[in-house]
Structures are given as C-alpha cells and as structure tokens.
Protein backbone atom coordinates (compact mmCIF):
# COMPACT_ATOMS: atom_id res chain seq x y z
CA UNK A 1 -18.71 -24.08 15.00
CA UNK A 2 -17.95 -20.47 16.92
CA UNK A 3 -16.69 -18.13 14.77
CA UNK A 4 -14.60 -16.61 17.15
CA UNK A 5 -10.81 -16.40 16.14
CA UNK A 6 -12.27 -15.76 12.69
CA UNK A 7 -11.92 -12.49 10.36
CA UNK A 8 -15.26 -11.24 9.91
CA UNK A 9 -14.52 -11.01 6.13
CA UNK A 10 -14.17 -15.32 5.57
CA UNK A 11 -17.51 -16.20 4.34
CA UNK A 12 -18.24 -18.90 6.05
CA UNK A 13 -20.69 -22.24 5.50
CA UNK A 14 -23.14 -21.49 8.32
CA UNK A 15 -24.03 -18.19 6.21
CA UNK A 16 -24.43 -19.89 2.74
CA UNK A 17 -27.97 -20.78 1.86
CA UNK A 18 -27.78 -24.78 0.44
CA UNK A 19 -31.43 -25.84 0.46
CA UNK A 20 -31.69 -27.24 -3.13
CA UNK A 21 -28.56 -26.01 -4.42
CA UNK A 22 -25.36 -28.19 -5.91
CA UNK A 23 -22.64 -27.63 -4.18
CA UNK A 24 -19.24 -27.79 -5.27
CA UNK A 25 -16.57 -28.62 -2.36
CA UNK A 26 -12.91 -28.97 -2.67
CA UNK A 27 -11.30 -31.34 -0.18
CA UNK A 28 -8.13 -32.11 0.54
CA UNK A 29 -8.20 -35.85 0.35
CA UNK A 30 -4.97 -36.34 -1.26
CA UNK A 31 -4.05 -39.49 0.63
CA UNK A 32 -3.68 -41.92 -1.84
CA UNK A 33 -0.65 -43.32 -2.54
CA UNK A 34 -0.14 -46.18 -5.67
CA UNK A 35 -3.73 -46.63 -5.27
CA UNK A 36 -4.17 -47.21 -1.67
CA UNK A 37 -5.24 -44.70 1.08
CA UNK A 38 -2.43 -44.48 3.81
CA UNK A 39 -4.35 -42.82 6.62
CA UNK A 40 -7.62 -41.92 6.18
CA UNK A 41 -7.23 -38.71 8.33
CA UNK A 42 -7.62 -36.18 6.58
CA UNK A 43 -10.94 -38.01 4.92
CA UNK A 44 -12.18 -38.26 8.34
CA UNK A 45 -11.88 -34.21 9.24
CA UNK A 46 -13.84 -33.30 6.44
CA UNK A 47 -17.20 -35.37 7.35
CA UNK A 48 -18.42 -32.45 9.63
CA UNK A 49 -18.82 -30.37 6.29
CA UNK A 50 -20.24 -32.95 4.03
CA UNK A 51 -23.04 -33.84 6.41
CA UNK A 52 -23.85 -30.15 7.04
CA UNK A 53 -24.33 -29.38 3.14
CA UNK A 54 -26.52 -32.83 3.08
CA UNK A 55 -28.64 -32.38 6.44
CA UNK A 56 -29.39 -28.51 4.85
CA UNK A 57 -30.48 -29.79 1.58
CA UNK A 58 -27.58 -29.02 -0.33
CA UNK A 59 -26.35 -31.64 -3.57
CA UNK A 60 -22.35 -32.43 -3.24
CA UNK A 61 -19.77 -32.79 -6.03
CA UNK A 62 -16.72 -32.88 -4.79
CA UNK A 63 -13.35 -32.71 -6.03
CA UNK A 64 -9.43 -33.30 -4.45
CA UNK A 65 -6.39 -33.68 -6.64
CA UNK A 66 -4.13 -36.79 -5.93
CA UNK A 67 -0.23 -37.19 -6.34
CA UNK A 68 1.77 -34.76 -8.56
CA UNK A 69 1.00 -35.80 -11.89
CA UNK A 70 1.98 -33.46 -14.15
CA UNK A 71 5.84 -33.78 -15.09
CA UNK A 72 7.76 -30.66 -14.07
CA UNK A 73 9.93 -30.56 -16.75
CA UNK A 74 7.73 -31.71 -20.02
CA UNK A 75 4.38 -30.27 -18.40
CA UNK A 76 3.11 -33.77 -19.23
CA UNK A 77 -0.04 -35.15 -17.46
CA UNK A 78 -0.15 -38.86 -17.01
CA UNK A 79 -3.30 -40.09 -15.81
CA UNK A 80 -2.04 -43.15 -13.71
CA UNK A 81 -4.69 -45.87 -12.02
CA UNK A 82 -2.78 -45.50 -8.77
CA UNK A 83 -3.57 -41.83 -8.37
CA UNK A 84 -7.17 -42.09 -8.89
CA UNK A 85 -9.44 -40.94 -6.75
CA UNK A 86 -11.51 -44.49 -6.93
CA UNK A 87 -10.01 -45.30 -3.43
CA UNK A 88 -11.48 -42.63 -1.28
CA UNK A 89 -14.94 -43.46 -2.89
CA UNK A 90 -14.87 -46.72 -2.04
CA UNK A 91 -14.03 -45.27 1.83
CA UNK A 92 -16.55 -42.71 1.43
CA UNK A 93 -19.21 -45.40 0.64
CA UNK A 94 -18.80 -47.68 3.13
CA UNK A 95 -18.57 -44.96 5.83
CA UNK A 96 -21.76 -42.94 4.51
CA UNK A 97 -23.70 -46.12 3.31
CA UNK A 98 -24.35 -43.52 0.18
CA UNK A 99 -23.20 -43.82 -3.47
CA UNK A 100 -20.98 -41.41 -5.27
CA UNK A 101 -20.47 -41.45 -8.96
CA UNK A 102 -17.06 -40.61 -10.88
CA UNK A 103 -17.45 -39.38 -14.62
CA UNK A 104 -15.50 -40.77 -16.50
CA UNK A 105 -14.10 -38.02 -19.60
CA UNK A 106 -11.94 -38.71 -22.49
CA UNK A 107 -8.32 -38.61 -21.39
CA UNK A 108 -5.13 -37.52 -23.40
CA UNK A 109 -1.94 -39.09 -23.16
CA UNK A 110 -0.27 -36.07 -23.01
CA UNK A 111 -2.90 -33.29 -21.65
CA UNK A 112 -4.77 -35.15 -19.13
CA UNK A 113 -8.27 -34.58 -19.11
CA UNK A 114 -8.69 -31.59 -21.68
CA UNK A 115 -12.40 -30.74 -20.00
CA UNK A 116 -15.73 -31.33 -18.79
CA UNK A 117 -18.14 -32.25 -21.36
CA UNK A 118 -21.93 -32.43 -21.14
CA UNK A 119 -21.76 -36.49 -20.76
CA UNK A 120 -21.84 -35.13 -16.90
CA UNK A 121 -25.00 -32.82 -16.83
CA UNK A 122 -26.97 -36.75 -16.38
CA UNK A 123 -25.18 -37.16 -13.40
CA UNK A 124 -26.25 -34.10 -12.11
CA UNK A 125 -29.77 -34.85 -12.57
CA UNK A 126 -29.41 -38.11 -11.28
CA UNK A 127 -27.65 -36.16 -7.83
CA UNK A 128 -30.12 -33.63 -7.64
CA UNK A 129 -33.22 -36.26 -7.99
CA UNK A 130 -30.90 -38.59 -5.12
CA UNK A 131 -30.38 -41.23 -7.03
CA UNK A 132 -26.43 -40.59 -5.89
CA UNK A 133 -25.10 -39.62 -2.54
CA UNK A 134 -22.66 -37.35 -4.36
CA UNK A 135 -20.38 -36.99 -7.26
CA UNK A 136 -16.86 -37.03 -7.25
CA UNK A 137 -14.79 -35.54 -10.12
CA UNK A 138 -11.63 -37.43 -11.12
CA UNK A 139 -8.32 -35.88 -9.85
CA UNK A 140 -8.42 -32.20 -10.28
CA UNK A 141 -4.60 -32.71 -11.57
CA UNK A 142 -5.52 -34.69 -14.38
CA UNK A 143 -7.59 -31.91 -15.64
CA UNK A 144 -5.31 -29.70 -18.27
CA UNK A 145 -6.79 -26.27 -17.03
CA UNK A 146 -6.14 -27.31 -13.26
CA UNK A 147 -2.64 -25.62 -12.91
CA UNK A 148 -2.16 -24.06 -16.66
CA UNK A 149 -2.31 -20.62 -17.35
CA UNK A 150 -4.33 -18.96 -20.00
CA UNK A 151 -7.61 -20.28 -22.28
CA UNK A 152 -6.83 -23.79 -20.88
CA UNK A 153 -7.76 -22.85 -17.34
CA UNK A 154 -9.79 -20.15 -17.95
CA UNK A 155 -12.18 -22.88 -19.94
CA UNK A 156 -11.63 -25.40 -16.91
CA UNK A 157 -12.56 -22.97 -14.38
CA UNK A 158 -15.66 -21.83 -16.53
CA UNK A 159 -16.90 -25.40 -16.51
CA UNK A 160 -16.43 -25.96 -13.26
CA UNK A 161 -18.53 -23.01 -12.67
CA UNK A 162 -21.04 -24.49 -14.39
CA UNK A 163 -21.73 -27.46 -12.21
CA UNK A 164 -23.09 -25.78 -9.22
CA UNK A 165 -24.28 -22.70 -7.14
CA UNK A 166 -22.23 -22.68 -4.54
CA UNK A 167 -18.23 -23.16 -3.70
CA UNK A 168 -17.11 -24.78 -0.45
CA UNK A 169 -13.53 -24.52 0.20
CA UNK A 170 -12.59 -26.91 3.09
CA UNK A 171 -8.84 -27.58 1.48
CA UNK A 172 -6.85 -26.51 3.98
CA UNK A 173 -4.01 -28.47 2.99
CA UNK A 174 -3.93 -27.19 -0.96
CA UNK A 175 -2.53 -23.76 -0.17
CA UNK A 176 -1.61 -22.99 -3.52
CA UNK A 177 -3.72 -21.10 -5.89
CA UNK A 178 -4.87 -23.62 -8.26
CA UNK A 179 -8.05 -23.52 -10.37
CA UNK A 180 -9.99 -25.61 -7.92
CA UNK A 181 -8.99 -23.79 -4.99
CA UNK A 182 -8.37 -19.92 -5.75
CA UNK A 183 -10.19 -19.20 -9.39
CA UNK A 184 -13.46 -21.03 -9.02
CA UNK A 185 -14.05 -18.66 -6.09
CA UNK A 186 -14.09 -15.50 -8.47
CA UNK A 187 -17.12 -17.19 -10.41
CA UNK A 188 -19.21 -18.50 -7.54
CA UNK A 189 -20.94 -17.46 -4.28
CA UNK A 190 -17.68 -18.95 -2.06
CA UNK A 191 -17.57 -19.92 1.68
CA UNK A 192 -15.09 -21.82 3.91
CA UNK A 193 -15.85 -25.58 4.79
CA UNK A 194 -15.80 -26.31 9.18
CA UNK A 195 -12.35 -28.04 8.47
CA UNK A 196 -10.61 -24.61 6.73
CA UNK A 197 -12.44 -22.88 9.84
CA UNK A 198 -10.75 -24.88 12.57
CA UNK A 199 -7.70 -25.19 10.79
CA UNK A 200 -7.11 -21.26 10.80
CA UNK A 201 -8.33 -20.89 14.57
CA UNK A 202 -5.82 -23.40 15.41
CA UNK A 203 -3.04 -21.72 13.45
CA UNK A 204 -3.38 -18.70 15.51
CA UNK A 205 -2.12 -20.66 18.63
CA UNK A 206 1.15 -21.22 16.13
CA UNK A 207 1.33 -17.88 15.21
CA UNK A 208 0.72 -16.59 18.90
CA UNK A 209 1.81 -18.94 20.94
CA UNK A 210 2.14 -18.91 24.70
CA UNK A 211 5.68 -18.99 25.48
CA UNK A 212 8.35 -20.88 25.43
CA UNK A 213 7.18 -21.75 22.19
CA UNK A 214 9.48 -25.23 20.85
CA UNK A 215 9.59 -26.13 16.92
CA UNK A 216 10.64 -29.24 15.00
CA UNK A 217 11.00 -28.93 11.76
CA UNK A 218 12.59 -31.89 9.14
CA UNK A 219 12.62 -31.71 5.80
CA UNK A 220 14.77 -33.51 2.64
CA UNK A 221 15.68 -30.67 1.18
CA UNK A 222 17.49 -27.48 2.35
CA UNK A 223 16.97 -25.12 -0.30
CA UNK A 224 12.93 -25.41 -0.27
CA UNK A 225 12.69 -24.77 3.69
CA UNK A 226 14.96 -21.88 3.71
CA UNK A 227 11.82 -19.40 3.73
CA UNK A 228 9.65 -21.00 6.56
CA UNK A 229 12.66 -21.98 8.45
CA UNK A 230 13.07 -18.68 8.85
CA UNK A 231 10.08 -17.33 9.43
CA UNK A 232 9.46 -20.18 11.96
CA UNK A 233 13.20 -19.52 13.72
CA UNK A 234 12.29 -16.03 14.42
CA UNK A 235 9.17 -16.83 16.02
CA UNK A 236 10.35 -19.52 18.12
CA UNK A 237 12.46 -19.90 21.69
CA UNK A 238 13.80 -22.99 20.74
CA UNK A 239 14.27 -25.26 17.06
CA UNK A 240 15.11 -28.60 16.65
CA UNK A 241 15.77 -29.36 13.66
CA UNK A 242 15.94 -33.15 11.92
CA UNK A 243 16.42 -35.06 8.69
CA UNK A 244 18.40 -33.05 5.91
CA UNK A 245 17.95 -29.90 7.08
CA UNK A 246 19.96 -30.79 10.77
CA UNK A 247 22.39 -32.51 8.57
CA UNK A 248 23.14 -29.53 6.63
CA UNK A 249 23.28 -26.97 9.21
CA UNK A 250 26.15 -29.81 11.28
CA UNK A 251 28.12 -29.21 7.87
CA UNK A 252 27.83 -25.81 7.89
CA UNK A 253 28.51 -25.56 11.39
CA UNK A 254 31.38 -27.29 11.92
CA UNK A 255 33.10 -27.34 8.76
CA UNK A 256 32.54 -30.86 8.05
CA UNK A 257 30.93 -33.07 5.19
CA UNK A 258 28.14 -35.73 5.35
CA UNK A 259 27.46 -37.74 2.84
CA UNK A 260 24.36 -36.37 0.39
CA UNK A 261 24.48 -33.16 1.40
CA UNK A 262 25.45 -30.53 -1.27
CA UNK A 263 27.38 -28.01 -1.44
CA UNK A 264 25.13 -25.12 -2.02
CA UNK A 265 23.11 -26.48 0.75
CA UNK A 266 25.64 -25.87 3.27
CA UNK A 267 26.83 -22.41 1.52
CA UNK A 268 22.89 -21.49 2.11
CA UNK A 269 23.09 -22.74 5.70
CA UNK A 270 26.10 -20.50 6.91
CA UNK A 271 23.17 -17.71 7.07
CA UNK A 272 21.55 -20.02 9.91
CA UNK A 273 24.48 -20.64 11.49
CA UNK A 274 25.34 -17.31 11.55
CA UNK A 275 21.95 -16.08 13.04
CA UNK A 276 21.67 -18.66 15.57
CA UNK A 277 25.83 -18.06 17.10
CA UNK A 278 24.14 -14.64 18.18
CA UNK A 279 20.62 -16.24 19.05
CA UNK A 280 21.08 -19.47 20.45
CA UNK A 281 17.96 -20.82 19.16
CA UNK A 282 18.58 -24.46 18.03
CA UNK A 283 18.68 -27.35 19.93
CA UNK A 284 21.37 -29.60 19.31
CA UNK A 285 20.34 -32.97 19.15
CA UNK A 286 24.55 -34.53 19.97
CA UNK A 287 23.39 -38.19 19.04
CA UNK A 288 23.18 -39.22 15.40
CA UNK A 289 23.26 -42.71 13.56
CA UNK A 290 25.66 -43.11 11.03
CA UNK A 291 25.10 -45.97 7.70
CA UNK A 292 27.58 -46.33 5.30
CA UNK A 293 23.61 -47.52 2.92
CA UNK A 294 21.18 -45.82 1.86
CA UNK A 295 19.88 -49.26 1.25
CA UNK A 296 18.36 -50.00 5.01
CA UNK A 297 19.28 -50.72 8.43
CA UNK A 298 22.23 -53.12 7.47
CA UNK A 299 24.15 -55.11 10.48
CA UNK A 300 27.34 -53.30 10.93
CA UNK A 301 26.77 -50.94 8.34
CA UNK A 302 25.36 -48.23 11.21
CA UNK A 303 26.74 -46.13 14.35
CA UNK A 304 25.42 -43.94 16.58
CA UNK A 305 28.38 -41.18 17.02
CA UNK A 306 28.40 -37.66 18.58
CA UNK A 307 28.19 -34.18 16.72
CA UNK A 308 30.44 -33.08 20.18
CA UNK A 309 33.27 -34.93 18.81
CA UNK A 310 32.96 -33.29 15.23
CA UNK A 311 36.17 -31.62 14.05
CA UNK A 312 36.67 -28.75 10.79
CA UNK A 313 37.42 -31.17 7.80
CA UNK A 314 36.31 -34.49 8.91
CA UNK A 315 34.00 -36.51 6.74
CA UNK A 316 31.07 -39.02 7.41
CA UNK A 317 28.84 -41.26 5.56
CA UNK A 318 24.89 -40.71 6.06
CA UNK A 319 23.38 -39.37 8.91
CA UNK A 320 20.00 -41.22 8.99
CA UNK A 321 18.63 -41.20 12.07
CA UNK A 322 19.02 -39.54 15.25
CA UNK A 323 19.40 -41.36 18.49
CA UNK A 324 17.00 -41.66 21.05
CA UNK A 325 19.32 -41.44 23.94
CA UNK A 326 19.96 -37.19 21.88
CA UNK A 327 16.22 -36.64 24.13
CA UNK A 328 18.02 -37.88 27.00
CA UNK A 329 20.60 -35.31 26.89
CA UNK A 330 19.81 -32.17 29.54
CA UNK A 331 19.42 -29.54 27.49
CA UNK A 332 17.46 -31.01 24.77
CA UNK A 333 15.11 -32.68 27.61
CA UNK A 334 14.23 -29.04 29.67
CA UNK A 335 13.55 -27.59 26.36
CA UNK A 336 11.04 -29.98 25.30
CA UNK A 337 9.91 -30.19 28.97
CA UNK A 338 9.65 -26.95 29.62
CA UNK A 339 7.74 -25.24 26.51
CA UNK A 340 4.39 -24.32 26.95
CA UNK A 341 3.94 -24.52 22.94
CA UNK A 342 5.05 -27.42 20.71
CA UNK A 343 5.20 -27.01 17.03
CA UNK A 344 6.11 -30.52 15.02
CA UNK A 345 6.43 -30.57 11.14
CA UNK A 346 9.08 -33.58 10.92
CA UNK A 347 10.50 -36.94 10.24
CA UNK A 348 13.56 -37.60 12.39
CA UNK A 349 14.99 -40.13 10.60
CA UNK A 350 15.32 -41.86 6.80
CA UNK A 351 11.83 -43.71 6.89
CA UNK A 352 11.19 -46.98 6.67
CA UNK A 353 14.36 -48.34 8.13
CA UNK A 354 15.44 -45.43 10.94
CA UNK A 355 12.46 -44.56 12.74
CA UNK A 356 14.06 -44.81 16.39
CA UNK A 357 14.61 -40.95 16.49
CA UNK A 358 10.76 -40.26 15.32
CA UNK A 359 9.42 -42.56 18.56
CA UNK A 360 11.70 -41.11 20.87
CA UNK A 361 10.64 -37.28 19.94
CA UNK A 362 6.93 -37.92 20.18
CA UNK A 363 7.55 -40.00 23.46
CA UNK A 364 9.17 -36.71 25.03
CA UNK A 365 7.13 -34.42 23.90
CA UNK A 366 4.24 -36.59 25.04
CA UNK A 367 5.86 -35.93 28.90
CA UNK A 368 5.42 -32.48 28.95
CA UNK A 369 1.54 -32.52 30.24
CA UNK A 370 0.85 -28.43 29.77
CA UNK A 371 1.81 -27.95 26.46
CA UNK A 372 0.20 -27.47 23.54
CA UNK A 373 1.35 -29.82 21.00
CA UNK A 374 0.62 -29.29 17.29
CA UNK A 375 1.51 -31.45 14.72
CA UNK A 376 1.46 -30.56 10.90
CA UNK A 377 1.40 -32.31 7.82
CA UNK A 378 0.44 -36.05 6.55
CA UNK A 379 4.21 -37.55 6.45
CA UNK A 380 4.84 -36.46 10.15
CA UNK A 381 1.20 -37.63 11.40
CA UNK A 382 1.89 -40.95 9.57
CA UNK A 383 4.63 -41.35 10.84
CA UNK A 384 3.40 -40.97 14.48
CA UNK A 385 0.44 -43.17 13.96
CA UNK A 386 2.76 -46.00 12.71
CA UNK A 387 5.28 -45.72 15.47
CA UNK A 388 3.35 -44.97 18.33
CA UNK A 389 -0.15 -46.46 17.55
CA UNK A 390 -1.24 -46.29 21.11
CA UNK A 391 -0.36 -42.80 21.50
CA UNK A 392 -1.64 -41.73 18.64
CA UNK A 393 -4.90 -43.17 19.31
CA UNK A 394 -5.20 -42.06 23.25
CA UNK A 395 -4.41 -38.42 22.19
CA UNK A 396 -6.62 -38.41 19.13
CA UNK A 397 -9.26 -36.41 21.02
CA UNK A 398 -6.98 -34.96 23.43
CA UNK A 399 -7.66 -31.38 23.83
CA UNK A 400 -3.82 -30.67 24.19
CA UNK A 401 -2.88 -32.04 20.73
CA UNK A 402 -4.16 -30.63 17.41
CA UNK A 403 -3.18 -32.35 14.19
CA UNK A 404 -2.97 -30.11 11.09
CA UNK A 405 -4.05 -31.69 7.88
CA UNK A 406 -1.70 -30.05 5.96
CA UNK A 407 2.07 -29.55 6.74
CA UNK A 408 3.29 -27.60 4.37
CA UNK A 409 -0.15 -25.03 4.74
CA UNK A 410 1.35 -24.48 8.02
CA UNK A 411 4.85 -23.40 6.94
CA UNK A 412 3.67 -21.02 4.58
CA UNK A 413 1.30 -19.16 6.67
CA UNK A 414 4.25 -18.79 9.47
CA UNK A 415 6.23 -17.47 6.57
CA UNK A 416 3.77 -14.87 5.17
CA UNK A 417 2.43 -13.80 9.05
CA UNK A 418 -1.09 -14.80 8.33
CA UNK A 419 -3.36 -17.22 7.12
CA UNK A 420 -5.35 -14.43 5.22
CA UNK A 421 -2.59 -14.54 3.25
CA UNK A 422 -2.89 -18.05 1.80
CA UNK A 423 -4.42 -17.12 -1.85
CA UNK A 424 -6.94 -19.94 -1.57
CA UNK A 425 -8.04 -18.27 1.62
CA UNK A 426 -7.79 -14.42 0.27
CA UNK A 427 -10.27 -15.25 -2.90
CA UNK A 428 -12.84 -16.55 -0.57
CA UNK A 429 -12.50 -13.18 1.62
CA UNK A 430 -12.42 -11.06 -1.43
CA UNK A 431 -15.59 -13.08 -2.82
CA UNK A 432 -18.52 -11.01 -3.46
C-alpha cells in the first residue's frame, strides 16, 4: 500500500521485520451477534494483512473482542456461547483452507477469564512448527485485565506481551484504549495493519472534503451524539439527520412532543436548534411515519404525516420511519444531488419493521454520480446490504464509495480533528 496520506511517525507493517517472528494482531472482527456472523465485512478487509504477515514468514495469533460483555453497572463478565469468537474461525477456515486453534482457559463466573496461563505456550510451538494456520485468543472482553484498571490489566497486558514479538494493530473500528489495542503497544515493537492504513487515508477525505460536503447521521440516543454531532455540523454544508436524534431536534424545534423522546433530550437539543436558526445547516426531511407500536409495522397502526404541519404543543406517537417520498421533496433532493462529498453514519428508520426511509436515502444518494460517498459503521452498512443487495454489491468495488469498518471510529476522529488522536492510533506513533 502507498504511504502517502500517512504521518511519517505511524509505524507501519511494510517496515516491521516478521520472518520467524509471532505476531500478535488485533482485529476488529466483532461481527458476531448470538453466535452467528451478520456480515462478514469487516472479516473480509482484514485478509490483506493476515496474508502479508504469513507470505513474510511471520506466525499469527490474533485476537478481537465480541459483544459488550461486561455489565456496566456490576462490572460483571459473563462469558456467553453466543459471543464467542468460534464463529469467525469457522469463516476463517473455510476461506484460508488453514486451521486456527482457540485456548481454552479457566473461566470465572464473575471475572471472566482471570489470565493466560502456560497451558498456551504448546500452542505456540505447535504455530511456530505449522502445525496451525494461526491462533485465535477467546474474546479479548472476557479477559478480566481487558478493560480494568490496575494489577488486573497490568498482568493481562504483561501476558499478552509474552506471546509474541511483534504487535499489529489493524482495529480500526476499536477506537478506545483498551489493553489489546492501546497498552500492548507500550511493551512491543508496534505497527499499523493495511486495513488501519486505508482506513485513516480515507478519513482524510471526511475530514477535508471537497465541497459541498452532505452528512447523515442517526443515532438512538441524543445525549451520546451530542459531541460528534457537533463536530460533524460544523464541518459540514448540509446534515440530515434520522432516527432519534431527528426526532429530538423536531421536539425541540417546534415545541412539540413525540413519543420516547425525553425530556433532557430535547432541553440538550435547543443548543442545535439554536445554532442551526443562524446556520441553516440541516436538512429537513418534512415526511415522517407515525405508529401508535413499537411492536412492528401494524395495519392501521401507522401514518405518514408532515413536520410542515407541526404546531407548539401538539403531541404524537412514534416517529419510526421517514418517508421515502421526504427525498422527493426539492430541497432535500439538490442537496443530496448536488454535494460533491457524502458522509453516511445512519439508520433512517426503527429496524426490522421501517426500513422504507433507509432504501430511499441510499437510492438518492446513489444518483448523484460525482460524489464521494462514504459510509461508516456495521449497523448502517448492514443495513444497506440487506435493503439494497444489488447496490450494495455493484458498488462494492466502486471507486466512488468507501465503506468504513467502524462507525463510531469515524465520529470520534471528526470530533477530536484527527485520527492521530485516536489513543489506539497515538501509542503506535509514540512506540519506540
């Protein structure tokens, strides 16, 4: 791969010297979902950097975490079957024709897996004499140490050391500085994986885009986005926004209430509203479907209505969807039509049962033939796949499209300027 677009500081895989070594890679294969991979995507990106440390003699382990795991609130880790990385082995396999072991370690019902013990250093013999393709550590989240603080993770992050020579980091997607993705690279010679690589030339087209530059951003909560939606609305000509955050910035805007959406939400929101009555930024999309359910499309239990005819104090059920006719509308059509960049980080509408509004937006911005259209994150990219299948696969290798592996990567870099800024990213540059 060039390295142009590239700070001369990332250490990257061409410079690392594999011949003999074992190399410890973090992916990002965290596409599993109750024991079943979804889309195989993000898999699929990171076979350019697995061959390369194989074809120059270098011996993989790799490692991904799966799911969230770990209970917020009691800092419980349950080890569940469905969020095990057994699945994207068994994918691995059959598209390498190689075989990768999983160790399996003593597991506590509480803690997870508490460490690595030397039951392992057998399997590393066997992968450094080839008898395995590869091994493949169990969910990094399972492992106590993996987002503790203190002894616990200093002693994971020490035995992962211990493993191997070298540290690949080709996780673009797991931007947040865990033990497998920022500390390991303090305690090993650390370079960034092809897919990290192209990931951060192709965020530079986001963060300097050629103008008009269009966003879409969705989300299902407001008080999470409030940071990137910021730093994305002040970069942008033109944002279109969907899902909860649209619906809260409608009550905000207008004074009225939707069902679901809270009220510090919309007390957050008059800030946006406020910003954009001087800026003009967002898009309105006027057609929106109405349920009176959460519990799916039910006959006569949905509406499509307009946000023209809102009035101060009125109150509606849930907005779920918007309405593909909204992309007919003028305005919203030329804007779409017109950018030369296209930013898309969104869901349209409550998945599985409103999906209309998702079609519709990728349909549009499919017309506009000289932009560059990005797409970030594995809900939005599923999303297209399943709606537009043929699309999806005719603009796979399309020069014009780029889809990020990881969504929420994306968002943070806009917010902190940089991708050098993404800590995962900054310990490989600061590796010595």
């Amino acid at each position: 791969m060039d390295k142009k677009g590239l700070d001369s500081r990332l250490r990257l895989i061409q410079d690392a010297d594999l011949n003999g070594k074992v190399v410890l890679v973090r992916f990002d294969h965290n596409v599993v979902k109750d024991g079943e991979i979804k889309d195989p995507y993000r898999i699929d990106r990171t076979f350019g950097t697995l061959y390369n440390i194989v074809e120059r003699g270098g011996r993989p382990i790799l490692m991904t975490h799966v799911g969230r795991p770990k209970d917020k609130k009691t800092g419980d880790i349950t080890c569940r079957p469905g969020e095990s990385v057994e699945p994207i082995v068994e994918y691995l396999a059959m598209k390498l024709h190689t075989r990768f072991h999983i160790p399996k370690f003593d597991i506590d019902p509480k803690r997870g897996i508490t460490g690595i013990d030397t039951s392992i250093n057998l399997a590393i013999r066997s992968l450094r004499e080839r008898k395995v393709g590869g091994i493949y550590l169990p969910n990094t989240r399972w492992f106590a140490g993996e987002e503790a603080e203190g002894k616990v993770r200093e002693n994971f992050v020490l035995q992962l050391a211990g493993l191997a020579d070298i540290f690949i980091n080709d996780a673009f997607g797991s931007w947040q500085p865990h033990a497998s993705t920022y500390d390991i690279a303090r305690l090993l010679p650390s370079y960034a994986g092809f897919l990290m690589q192209q990931e951060i030339v192709n965020l530079h087209s986001v963060m300097n885009p050629e103008r008009p530059f269009v966003a879409v951003v969705a989300g299902a909560k407001y008080d999470t986005k409030i940071k990137p939606l910021y730093a994305i609305y002040d970069k942008v000509d033109k944002l279109i926004l969907g899902g909860v955050l649209y619906n809260t910035f409608l009550c905000a805007k207008y004074a009225v209430k939707i069902a679901g959406v809270s009220e510090s939400d919309i007390e957050a929101a008059k800030d946006l509203v406020e910003k954009d009555r001087k800026n003009q930024k967002i898009v309105e999309l006027p057609y929106i479907v109405e349920s009176d359910t959460l519990e799916g499309r039910v006959e006569g239990k949905y509406r499509t209505i307009s946000a023209r005819d809102f009035k101060q104090g009125n109150k509606y059920n849930y907005i779920l969807d918007i309405d593909p006719k909204a992309f007919e509308d003028k305005f919203v059509y030329e804007s779409i039509s017109n950018a030369k960049t296209i930013f898309v980080n969104a869901v349209m509408g409550f998945t599985p049962h409103f999906s209309a509004g998702s079609a519709a937006l990728d349909s549009t911005i499919d017309h506009n033939r000289t932009a560059i259209k990005m797409y970030g994150g594995g809900d939005t990219l599923q999303e297209f796949k399943n709606l537009c299948p043929g699309l999806y696969l005719s603009v796979l290798d399309n020069t014009q499209y780029y889809f990020f592996t990881g969504g929420g990567t994306v968002l943070t870099a806009i917010e902190q300027g940089s991708p050098y800024g993404l800590m995962p990213v900054k310990a490989l540059m600061e590796n010595k």
